[in-house]
C-alpha atoms as a PDB file:
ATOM      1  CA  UNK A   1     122.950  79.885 192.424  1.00  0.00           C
ATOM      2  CA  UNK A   2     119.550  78.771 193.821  1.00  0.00           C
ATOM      3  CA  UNK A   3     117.504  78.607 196.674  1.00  0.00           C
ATOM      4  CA  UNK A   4     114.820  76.507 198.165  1.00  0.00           C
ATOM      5  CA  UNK A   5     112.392  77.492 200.461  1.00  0.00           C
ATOM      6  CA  UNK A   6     108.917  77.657 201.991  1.00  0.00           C
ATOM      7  CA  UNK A   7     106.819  80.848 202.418  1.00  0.00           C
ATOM      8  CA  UNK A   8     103.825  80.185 204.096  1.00  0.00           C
ATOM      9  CA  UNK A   9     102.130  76.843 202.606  1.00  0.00           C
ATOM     10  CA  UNK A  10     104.341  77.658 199.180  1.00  0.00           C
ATOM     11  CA  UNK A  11     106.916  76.136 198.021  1.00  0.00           C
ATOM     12  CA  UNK A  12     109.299  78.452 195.952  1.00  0.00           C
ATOM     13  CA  UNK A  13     112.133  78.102 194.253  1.00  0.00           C
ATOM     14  CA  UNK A  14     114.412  80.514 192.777  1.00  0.00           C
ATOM     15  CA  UNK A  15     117.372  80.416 190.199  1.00  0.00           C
ATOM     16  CA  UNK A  16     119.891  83.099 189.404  1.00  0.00           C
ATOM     17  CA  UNK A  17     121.608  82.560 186.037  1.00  0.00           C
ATOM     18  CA  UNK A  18     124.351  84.454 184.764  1.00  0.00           C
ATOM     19  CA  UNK A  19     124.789  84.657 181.087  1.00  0.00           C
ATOM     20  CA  UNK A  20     125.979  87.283 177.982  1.00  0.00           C
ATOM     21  CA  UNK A  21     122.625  89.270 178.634  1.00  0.00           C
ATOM     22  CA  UNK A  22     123.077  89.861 182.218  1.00  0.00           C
ATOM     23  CA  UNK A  23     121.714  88.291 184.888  1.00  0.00           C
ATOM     24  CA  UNK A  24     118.452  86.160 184.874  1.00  0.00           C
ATOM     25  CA  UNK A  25     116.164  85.313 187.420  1.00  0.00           C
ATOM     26  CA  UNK A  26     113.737  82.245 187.401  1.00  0.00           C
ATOM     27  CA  UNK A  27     111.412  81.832 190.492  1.00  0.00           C
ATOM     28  CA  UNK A  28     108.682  78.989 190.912  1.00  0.00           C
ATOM     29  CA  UNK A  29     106.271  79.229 193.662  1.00  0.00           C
ATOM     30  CA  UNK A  30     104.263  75.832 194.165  1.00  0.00           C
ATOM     31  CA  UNK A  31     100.933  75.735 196.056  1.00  0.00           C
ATOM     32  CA  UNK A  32      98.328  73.394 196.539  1.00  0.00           C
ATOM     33  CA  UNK A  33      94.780  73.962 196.496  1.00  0.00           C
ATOM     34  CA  UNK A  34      91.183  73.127 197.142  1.00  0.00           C
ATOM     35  CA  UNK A  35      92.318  70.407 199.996  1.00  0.00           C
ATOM     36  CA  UNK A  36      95.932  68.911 197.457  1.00  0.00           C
ATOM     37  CA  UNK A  37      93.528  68.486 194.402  1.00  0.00           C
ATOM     38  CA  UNK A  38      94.864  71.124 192.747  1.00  0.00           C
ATOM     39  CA  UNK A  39      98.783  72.763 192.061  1.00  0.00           C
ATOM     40  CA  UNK A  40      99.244  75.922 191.024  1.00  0.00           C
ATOM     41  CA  UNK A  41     102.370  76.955 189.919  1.00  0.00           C
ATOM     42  CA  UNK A  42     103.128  80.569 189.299  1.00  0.00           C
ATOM     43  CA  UNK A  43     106.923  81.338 187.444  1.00  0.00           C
ATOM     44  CA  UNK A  44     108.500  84.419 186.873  1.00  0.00           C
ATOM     45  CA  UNK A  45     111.231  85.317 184.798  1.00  0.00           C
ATOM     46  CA  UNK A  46     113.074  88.877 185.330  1.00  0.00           C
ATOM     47  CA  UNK A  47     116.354  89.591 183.376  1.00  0.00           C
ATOM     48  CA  UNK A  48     118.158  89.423 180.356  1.00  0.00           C
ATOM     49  CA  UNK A  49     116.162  91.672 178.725  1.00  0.00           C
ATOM     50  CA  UNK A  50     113.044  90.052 179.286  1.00  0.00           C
ATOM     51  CA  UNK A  51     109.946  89.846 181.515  1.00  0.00           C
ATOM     52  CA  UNK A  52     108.083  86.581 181.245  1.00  0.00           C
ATOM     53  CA  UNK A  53     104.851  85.622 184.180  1.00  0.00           C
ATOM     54  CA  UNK A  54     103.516  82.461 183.599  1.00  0.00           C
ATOM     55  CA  UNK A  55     100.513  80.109 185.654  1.00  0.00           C
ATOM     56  CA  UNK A  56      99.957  76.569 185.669  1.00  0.00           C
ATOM     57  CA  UNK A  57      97.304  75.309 187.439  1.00  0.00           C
ATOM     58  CA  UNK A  58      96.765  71.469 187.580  1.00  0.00           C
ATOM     59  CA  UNK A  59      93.745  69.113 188.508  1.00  0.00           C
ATOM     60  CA  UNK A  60      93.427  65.856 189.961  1.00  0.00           C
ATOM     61  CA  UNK A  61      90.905  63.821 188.748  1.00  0.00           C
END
């Protein structure tokens, strides 16, 4: 299952995965910054016996 939607001026998006471990949950949250010259993108991964945060932040030049 997944879900789009916006929160604010972020755009997140959210997966729920079912597999041998349990259930696992993906979630990207997409923002721009700095007047659009810059994305961030902040994921998080819960489940399946593990815990995962990562940030991506890209630059226009």
């Amino acid at each position: 299952m997944s879900t789009l939607r916006w929160d604010g001026d972020a755009l997140v998006v959210t997966w729920r995965i079912h597999g041998p471990d349990g259930e696992v949950t993906i979630s990207f949250r997409y923002e721009l910054q700095d007047g659009g010259r810059r994305l961030r993108a902040a994921e998080q991964l819960r489940g399946g016996g593990r815990d995962q945060d990562n940030l991506w932040v890209f630059e226009r030049r």
